[in-house]
Protein backbone atom coordinates (compact mmCIF):
# COMPACT_ATOMS: atom_id res chain seq x y z
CA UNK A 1 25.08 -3.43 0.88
CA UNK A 2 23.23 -1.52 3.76
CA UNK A 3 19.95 -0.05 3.43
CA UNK A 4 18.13 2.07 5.90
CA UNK A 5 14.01 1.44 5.24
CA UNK A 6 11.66 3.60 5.99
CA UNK A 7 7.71 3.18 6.56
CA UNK A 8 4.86 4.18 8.09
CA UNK A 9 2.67 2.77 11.18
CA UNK A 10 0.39 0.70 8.89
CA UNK A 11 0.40 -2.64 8.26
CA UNK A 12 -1.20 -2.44 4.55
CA UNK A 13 2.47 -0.30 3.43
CA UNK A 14 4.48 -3.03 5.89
CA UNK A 15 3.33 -6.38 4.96
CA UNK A 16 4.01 -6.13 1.11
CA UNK A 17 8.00 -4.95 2.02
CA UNK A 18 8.58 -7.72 4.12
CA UNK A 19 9.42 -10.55 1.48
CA UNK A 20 11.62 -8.11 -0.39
CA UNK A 21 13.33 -7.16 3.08
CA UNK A 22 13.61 -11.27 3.77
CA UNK A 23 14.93 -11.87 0.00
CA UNK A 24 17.85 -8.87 0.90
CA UNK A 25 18.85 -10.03 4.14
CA UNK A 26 18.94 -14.11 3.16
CA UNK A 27 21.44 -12.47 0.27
CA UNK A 28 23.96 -11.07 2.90
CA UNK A 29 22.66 -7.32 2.59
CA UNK A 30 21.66 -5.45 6.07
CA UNK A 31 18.75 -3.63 6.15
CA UNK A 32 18.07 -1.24 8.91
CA UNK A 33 14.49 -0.60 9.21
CA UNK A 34 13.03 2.07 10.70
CA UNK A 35 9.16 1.71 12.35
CA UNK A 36 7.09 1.50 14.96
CA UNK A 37 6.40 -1.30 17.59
CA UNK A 38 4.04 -3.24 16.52
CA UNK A 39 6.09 -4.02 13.03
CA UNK A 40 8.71 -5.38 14.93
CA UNK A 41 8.37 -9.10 15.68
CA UNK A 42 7.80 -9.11 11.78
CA UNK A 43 10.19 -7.13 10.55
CA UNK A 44 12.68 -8.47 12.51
CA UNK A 45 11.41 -12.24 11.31
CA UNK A 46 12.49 -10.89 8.08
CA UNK A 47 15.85 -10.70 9.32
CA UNK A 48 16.31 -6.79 9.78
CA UNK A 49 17.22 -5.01 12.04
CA UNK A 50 14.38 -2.68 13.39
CA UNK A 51 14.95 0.65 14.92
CA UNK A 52 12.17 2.31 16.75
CA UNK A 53 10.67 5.20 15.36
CA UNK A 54 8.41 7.09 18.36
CA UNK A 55 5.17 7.39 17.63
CA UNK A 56 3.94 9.77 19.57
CA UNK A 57 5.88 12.05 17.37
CA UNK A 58 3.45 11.44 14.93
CA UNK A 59 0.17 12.81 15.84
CA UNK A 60 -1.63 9.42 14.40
CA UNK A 61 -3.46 8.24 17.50
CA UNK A 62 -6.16 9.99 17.29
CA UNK A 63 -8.40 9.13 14.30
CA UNK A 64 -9.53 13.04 13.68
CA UNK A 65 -5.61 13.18 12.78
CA UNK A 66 -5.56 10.20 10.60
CA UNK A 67 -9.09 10.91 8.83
CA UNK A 68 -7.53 14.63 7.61
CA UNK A 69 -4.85 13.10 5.66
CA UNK A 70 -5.23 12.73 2.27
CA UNK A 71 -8.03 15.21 2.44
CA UNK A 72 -6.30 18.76 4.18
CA UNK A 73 -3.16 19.24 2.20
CA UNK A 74 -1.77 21.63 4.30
CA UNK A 75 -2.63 19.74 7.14
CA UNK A 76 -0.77 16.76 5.53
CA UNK A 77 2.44 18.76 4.72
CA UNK A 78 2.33 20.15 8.77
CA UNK A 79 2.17 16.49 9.53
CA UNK A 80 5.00 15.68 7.26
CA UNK A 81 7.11 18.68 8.22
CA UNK A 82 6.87 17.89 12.51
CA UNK A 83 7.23 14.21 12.20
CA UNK A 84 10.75 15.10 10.04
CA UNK A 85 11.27 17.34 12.13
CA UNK A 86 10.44 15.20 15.62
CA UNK A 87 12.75 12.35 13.80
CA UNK A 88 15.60 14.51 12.99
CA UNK A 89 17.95 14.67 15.65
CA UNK A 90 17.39 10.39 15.80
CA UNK A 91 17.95 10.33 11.54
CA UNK A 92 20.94 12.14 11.80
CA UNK A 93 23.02 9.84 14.22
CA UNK A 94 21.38 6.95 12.90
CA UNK A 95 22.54 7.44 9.63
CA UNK A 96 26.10 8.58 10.94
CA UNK A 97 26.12 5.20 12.30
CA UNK A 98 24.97 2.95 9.59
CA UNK A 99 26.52 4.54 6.51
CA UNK A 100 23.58 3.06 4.30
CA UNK A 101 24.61 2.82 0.52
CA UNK A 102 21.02 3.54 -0.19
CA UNK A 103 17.50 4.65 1.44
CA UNK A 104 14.20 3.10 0.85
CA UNK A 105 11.04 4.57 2.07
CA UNK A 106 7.33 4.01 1.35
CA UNK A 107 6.00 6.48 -1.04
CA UNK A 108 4.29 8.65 2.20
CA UNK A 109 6.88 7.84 4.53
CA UNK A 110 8.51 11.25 3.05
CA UNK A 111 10.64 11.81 5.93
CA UNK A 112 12.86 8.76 4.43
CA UNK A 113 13.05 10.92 0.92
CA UNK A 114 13.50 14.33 3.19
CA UNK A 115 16.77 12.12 5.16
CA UNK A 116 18.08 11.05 1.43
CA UNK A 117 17.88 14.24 0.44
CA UNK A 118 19.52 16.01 3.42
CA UNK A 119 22.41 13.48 3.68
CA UNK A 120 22.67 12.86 -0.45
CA UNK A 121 21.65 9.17 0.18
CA UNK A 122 20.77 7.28 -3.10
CA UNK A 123 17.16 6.96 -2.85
CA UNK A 124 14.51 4.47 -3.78
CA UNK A 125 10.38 4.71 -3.24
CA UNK A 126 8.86 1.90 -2.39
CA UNK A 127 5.15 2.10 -3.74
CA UNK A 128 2.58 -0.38 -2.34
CA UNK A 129 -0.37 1.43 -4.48
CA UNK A 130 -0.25 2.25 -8.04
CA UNK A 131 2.64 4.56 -8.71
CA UNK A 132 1.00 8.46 -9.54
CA UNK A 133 1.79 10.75 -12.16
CA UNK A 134 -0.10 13.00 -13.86
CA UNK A 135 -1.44 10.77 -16.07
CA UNK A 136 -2.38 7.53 -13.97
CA UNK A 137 -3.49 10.62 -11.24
CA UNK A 138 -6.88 10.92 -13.06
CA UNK A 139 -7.61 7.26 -11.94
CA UNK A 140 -8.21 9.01 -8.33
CA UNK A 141 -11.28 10.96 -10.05
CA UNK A 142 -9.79 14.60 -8.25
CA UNK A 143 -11.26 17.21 -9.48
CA UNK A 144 -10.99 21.00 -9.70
CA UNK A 145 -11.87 21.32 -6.10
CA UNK A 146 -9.52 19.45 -4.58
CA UNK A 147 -7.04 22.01 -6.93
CA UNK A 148 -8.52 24.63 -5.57
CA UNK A 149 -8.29 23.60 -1.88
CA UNK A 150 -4.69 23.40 -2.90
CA UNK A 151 -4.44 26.88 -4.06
CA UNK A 152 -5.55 28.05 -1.02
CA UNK A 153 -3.10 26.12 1.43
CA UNK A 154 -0.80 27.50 -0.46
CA UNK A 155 0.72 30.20 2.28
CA UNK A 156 0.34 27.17 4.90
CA UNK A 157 2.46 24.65 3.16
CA UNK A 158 5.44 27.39 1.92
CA UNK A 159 5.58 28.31 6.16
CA UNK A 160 5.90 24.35 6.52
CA UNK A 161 8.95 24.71 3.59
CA UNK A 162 10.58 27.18 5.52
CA UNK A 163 10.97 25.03 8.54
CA UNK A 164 12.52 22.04 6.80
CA UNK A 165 15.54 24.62 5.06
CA UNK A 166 15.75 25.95 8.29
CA UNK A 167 17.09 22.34 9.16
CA UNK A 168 19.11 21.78 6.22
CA UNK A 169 16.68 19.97 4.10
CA UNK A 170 17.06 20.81 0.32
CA UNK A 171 13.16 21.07 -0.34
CA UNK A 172 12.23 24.20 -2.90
CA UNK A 173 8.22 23.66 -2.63
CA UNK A 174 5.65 20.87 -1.46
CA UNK A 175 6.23 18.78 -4.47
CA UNK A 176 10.07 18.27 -3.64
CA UNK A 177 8.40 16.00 -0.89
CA UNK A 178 5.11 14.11 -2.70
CA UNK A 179 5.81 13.89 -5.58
CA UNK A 180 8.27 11.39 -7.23
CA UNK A 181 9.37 11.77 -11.22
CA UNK A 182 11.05 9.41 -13.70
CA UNK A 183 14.11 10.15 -12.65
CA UNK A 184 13.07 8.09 -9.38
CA UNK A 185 14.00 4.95 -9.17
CA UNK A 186 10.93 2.88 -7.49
CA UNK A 187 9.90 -0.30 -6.55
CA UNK A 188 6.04 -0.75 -7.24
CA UNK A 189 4.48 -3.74 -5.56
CA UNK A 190 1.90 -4.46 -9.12
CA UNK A 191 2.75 -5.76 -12.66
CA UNK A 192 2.86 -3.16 -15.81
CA UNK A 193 -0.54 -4.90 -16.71
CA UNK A 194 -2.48 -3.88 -13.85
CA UNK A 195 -0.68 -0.65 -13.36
CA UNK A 196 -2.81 2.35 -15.13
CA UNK A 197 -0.45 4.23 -17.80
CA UNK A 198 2.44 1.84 -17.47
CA UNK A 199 4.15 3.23 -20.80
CA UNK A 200 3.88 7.08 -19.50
CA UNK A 201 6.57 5.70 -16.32
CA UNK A 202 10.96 5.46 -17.27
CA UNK A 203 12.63 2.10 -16.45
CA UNK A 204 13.46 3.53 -13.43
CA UNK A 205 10.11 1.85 -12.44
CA UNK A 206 10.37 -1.43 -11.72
CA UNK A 207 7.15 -3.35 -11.67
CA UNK A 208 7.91 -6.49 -9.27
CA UNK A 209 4.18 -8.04 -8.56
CA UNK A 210 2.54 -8.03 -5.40
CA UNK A 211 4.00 -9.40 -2.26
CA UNK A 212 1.45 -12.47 -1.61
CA UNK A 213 2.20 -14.19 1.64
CA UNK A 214 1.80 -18.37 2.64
CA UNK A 215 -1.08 -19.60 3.84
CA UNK A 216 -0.83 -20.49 7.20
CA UNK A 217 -3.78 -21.89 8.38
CA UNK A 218 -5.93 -23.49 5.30
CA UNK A 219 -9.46 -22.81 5.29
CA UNK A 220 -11.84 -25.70 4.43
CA UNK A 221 -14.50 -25.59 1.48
CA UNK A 222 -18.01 -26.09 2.33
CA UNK A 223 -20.52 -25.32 -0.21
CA UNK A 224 -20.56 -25.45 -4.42
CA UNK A 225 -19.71 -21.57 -4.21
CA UNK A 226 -17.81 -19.30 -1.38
CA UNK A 227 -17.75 -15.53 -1.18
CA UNK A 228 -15.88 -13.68 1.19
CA UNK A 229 -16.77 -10.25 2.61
CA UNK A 230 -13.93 -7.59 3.87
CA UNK A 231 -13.43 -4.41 4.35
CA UNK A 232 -9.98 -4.64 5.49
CA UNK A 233 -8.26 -3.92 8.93
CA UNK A 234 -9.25 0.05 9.07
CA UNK A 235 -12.36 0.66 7.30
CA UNK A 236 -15.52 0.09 9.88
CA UNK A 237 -18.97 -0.32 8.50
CA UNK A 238 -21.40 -1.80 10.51
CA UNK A 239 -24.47 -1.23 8.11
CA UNK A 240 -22.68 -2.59 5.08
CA UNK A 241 -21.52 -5.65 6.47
CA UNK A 242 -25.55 -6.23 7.94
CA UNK A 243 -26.52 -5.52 4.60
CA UNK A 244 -24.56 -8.12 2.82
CA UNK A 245 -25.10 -10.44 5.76
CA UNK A 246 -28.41 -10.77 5.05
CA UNK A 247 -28.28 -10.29 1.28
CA UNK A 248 -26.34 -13.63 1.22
CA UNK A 249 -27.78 -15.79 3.98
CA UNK A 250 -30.34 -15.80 1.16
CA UNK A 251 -28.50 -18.28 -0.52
CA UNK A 252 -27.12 -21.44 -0.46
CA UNK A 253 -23.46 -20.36 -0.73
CA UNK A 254 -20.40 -20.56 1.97
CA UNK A 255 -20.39 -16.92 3.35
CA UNK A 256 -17.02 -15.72 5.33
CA UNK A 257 -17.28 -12.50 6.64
CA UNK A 258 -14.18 -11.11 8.62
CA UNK A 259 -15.10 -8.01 10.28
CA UNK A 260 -12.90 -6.79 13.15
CA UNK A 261 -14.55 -7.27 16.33
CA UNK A 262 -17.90 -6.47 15.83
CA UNK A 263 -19.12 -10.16 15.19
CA UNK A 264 -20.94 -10.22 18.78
CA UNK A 265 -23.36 -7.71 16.78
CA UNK A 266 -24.64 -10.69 15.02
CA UNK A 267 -27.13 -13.61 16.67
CA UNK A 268 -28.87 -16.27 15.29
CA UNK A 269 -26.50 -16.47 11.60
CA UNK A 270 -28.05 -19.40 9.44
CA UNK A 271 -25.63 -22.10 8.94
CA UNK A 272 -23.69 -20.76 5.39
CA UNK A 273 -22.41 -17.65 7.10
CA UNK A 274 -19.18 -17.63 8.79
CA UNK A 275 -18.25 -14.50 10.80
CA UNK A 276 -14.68 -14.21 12.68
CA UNK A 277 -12.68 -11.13 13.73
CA UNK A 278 -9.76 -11.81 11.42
CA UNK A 279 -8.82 -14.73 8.76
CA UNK A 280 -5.85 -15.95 6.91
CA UNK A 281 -6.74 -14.20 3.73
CA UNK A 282 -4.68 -16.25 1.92
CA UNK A 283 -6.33 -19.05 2.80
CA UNK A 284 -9.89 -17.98 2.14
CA UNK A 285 -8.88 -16.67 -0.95
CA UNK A 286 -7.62 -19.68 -2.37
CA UNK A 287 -11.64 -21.10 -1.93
CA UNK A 288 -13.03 -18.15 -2.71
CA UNK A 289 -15.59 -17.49 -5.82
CA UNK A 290 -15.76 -14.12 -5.51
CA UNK A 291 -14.65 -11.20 -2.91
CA UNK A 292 -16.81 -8.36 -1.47
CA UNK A 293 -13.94 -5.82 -1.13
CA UNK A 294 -13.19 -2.39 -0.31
CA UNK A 295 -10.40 -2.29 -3.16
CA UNK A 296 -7.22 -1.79 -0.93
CA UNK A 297 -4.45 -2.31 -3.26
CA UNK A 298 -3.27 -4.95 -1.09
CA UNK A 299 -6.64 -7.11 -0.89
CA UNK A 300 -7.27 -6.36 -4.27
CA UNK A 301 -3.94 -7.73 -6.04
CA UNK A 302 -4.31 -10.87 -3.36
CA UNK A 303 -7.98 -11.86 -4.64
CA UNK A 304 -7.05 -11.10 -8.22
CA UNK A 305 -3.74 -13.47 -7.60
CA UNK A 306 -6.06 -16.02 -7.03
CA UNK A 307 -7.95 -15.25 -9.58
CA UNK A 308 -11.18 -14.54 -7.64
CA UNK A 309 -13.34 -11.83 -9.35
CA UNK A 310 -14.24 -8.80 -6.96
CA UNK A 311 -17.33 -6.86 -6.02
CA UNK A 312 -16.05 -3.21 -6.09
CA UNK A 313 -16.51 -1.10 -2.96
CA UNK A 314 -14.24 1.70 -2.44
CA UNK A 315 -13.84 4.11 0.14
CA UNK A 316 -11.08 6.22 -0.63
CA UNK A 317 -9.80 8.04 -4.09
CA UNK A 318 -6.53 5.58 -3.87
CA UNK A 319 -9.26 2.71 -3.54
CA UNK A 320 -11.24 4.52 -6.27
CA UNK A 321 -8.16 4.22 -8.79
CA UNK A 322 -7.84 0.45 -7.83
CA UNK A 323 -11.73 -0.32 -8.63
CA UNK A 324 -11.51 1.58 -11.74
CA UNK A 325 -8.84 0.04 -12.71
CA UNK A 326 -10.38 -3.49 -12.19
CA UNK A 327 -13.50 -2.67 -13.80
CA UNK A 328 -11.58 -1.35 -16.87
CA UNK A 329 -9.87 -4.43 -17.28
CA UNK A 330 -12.75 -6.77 -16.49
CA UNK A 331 -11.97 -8.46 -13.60
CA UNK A 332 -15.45 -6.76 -11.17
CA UNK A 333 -18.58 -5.19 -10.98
CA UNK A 334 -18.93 -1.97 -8.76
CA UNK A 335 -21.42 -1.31 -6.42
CA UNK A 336 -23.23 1.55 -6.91
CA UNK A 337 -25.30 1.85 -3.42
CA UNK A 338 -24.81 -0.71 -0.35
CA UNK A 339 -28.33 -1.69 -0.96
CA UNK A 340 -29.22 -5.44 -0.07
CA UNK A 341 -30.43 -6.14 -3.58
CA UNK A 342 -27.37 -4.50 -5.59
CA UNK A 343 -25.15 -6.60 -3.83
CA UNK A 344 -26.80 -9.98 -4.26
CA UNK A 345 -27.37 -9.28 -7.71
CA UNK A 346 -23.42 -7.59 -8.15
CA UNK A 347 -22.61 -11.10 -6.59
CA UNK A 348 -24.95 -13.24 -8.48
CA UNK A 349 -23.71 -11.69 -11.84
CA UNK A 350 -19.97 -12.45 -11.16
CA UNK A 351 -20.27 -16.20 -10.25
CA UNK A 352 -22.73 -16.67 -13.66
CA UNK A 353 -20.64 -14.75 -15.93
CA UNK A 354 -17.30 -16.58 -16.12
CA UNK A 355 -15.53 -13.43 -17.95
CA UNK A 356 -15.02 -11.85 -14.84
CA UNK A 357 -12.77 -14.79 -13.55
CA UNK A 358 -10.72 -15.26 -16.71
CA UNK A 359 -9.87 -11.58 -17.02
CA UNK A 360 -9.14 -11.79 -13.17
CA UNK A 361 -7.45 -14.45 -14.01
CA UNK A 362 -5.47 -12.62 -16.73
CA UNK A 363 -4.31 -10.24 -14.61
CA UNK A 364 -2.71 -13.18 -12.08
CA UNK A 365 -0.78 -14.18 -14.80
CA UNK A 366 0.86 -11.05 -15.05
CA UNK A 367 1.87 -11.07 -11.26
CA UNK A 368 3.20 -14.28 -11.65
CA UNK A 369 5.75 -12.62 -14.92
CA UNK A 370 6.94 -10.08 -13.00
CA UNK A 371 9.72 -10.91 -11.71
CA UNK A 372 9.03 -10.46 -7.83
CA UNK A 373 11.59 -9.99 -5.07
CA UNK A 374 14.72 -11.32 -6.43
CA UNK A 375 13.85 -8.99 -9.34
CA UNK A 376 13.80 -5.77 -6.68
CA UNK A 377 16.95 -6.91 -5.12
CA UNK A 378 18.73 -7.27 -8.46
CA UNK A 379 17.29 -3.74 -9.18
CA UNK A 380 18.83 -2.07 -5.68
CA UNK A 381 22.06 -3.66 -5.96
CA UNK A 382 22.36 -2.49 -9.13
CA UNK A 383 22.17 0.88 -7.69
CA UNK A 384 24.72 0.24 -5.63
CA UNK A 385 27.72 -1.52 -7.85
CA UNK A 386 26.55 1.31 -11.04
CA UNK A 387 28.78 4.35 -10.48
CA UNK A 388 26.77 6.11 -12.87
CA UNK A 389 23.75 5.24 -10.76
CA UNK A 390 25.32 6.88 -7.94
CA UNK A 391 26.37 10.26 -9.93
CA UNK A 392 22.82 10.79 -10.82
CA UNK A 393 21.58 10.62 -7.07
CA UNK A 394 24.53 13.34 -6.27
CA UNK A 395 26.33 10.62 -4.19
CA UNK A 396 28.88 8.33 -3.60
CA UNK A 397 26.14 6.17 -1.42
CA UNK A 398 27.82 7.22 2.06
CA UNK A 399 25.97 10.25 4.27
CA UNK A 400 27.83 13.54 4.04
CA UNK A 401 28.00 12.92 7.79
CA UNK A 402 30.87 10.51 7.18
C-alpha cells in the first residue's frame, strides 16, 4: 500500500501522526509524506519518505498571518486557495509518480483533501483535535457573530472557489474544503469517551487514542507533590507564567515550569521551582500531581494519560472545546482570571480533592481501550483491499493521471 500524507508546518498536528506513520512503514506500506523542513529528521525516523513542501508558499512566517487564521474566514479560505494553488504544479507530478492507493491529510492541511479530490484519490482525515460537526461544534462556544462574519465573507470566499475550478478542483462552495461528513472516513487521535458527541459520528470514525510518545530522559521526583506549568510551544505569556511563579513558590511543592526561552526573565527562584526552556513532557508528566495547561489537545490527552488532573487555561475556541470537555467529565478546574490567588487555590483544590484524579484517571483508561495505531493501520488497509470502499471514494485508488 502507498500513501501520500499530508500536514501542516506545526509540530502539535505532526508529532501525534508519527507512531501511526512508524506502525505503517514497519508493516511494509510506503508512506510518502509531504512537509516542511523541520519535520524531516522525524518523519523520516519514522521510516517515510519526506518530500519537501516550500514554505514560503505559505504565507505563515509572519505571525500577523498565522494569528488571522481561525479568526478571518475569508482570509483563511485565500490562504487555503494560494497554498493549493502554490503546491499544484509539485502535487500533480508527485502524485503521477507515486500512484498512492490512498491520501491522508490533517484535518487543515485541506490542500491534501483538494489533491484527493482533483485526482479521485481515496481519502482519509487525520484529526489531531476533536473531530467537528455540528453538534460537537457548540463545544467551541461560536456564536452568532462569528456566523455573521461568515455571511459577510461570503463574496470573498466564492472568488477564492472560482480559482480552484479554474484548476480542475471539484470544490462547489467553502464547505467542500472544511468541512468533513460521515461519509469521511477519519482517523481521530482521542477515544469515543473523551470525544464530545461520539454517537452523532458513522463508523467511518475511528477513534484510535492519542499518540503518547517514550520518555526519553526521566525526570526525578523531589517533593510530596509536583505541578507542572505549560503553555505549550506557541502560546507566549509572560505575565501568566510570573503569576503562577509566584503563586506556587508559596508552597512547599516541586514546581516545573517550561516556558520557551524566557527563563533569563526570572532571578533569585526559591529552591521548589524549576524553570527550563523545554522538557520531556512525558517524563514530567509521569511525576506530575497536577498540570497548569493551556488545553492543547495534545498536552491535554498526555496529562490525562497519566492521569494527572489539569488546571484549565485556554486560549483558543479549539482549546475552549478541550477544557469544556474536561471539566464536563471531571477531570479539572478552569481558571476564571490569571490572578495569583485563583490559581493557587484552582491548584490547591485539585491535589485535596482526589475526584479530579480518578475521573482523569477514567478517561486514561479509555485511551488505553482504543485500539491505537495498529487499530488505524488495520482501518486504512481496509480501505485499500475493500472494493466497495473504493467505489464510494469514486476510485479505483490510482490518480486519474495514470
Amino acid at each position: 500500500m502507498k500513501l501520500a500524507w499530508f500536514c501542516i508546518p506545526a509540530h502539535g498536528h505532526t508529532n501525534p501522526t508519527l507512531g501511526l506513520v512508524r506502525e505503517l512503514t514497519t508493516a511494509g506500506h510506503e508512506v510518502f509524506y509531504f512537509s516542511f523542513p523541520q519535520f524531516q529528521q522525524k518523519i523520516e525516523e519514522a521510516g517515510a519518505t519526506f518530500i519537501r513542501c516550500d514554505e514560503t508558499d505559505f504565507e505563515m512566517e509572519d505571525k500577523g498571518n498565522s494569528d488571522r487564521v481561525g479568526k478571518d474566514i475569508a482570509f483563511s479560505i485565500e490562504l487555503i486557495v494560494s497554498s493549493t494553488l502554490a503546491l499544484d504544479k509539485m502535487l500533480e507530478n508527485r502524485i503521477a509518480a507515486i500512484k498512492p492507493d490512498l491520501i491522508v491529510a490533517d484535518s487543515v492541511a485541506y490542500w491534501g483533501k483538494l489533491a484527493a479530490m482533483k485526482y479521485q484519490i481515496p481519502f482519509v482525515s487525520s484529526t489531531t483535535t476533536f473531530a467537528f460537526n455540528r453538534f460537537s461544534a457548540r463545544y467551541m462556544n461560536r456564536g452568532f457573530g462569528e456566523l455573521l462574519k461568515m455571511l459577510i465573507a461570503l463574496p470573498k470566499i466564492n472568488k477564492q472557489i472560482k480559482r480552484l475550478q479554474t484548476h480542475g478542483y471539484p470544490v462547489k462552495s467553502f464547505l467542500d474544503i472544511i468541512q468533513n461528513d460521515n461519509d469521511t472516513n477519519t482517523i481521530v487521535y482521542t477515544s469515543k469517551y473523551f470525544q464530545p458527541c461520539a454517537d452523532t459520528f458513522s463508523e467511518r470514525y475511528r477513534f484510535i487514542g492519542p499518540s503518547i510518545r517514550p520518555i526519553t530522559q526521566p525526570m526525578k521526583k523531589t517533593r510530596d507533590r509536583t505541578v507542572y506549568v505549560s503553555l505549550g510551544t506557541v502560546n507566549r505569556n509572560p505575565e501568566f507564567y510570573r503569576n503562577c511563579i509566584h503563586a506556587l513558590s508559596r508552597t512547599d511543592w516541586q514546581i516545573i515550569v517550561s516556558m520557551g526561552n524566557d527563563t533569563e526573565e526570572f532571578e533569585n527562584l526559591p529552591d521548589n521551582v524549576e524553570l527550563y526552556p523545554t522538557v520531556d513532557q512525558m517524563a514530567v508528566l509521569a511525576i506530575a500531581d497536577a498540570f497548569i495547561t493551556h488545553c492543547g489537545m495534545n498536552s491535554a490527552s498526555e496529562g490525562l494519560y497519566f492521569n494527572v488532573p489539569l488546571i484549565l487555561c485556554p486560549q483558543t475556541s479549539e482549546q475552549e472545546a478541550v477544557a469544556r470537555r474536561v471539566e464536563e467529565l471531571g477531570a479539572g478546574m478552569r481558571l476564571n482570571t490569571m490572578a495569583e490567588d485563583e490559581i493557587l487555590h484552582a491548584v490547591e483544590t485539585v491535589l485535596k480533592n482526589t475526584s479530579y484524579r480518578e475521573h482523569a484517571r477514567k478517561i486514561s483508561d479509555s485511551f488505553k481501550a482504543s485500539g491505537g495505531q495498529t487499530e488505524a493501520r488495520l482501518f486504512l488497509e481496509s480501505l485499500v483491499s475493500d472494493p466497495c470502499e473504493q467505489r464510494k471514494s469514486g476510485s479505483s485508488g490510482r490518480s486519474i493521471l495514470e
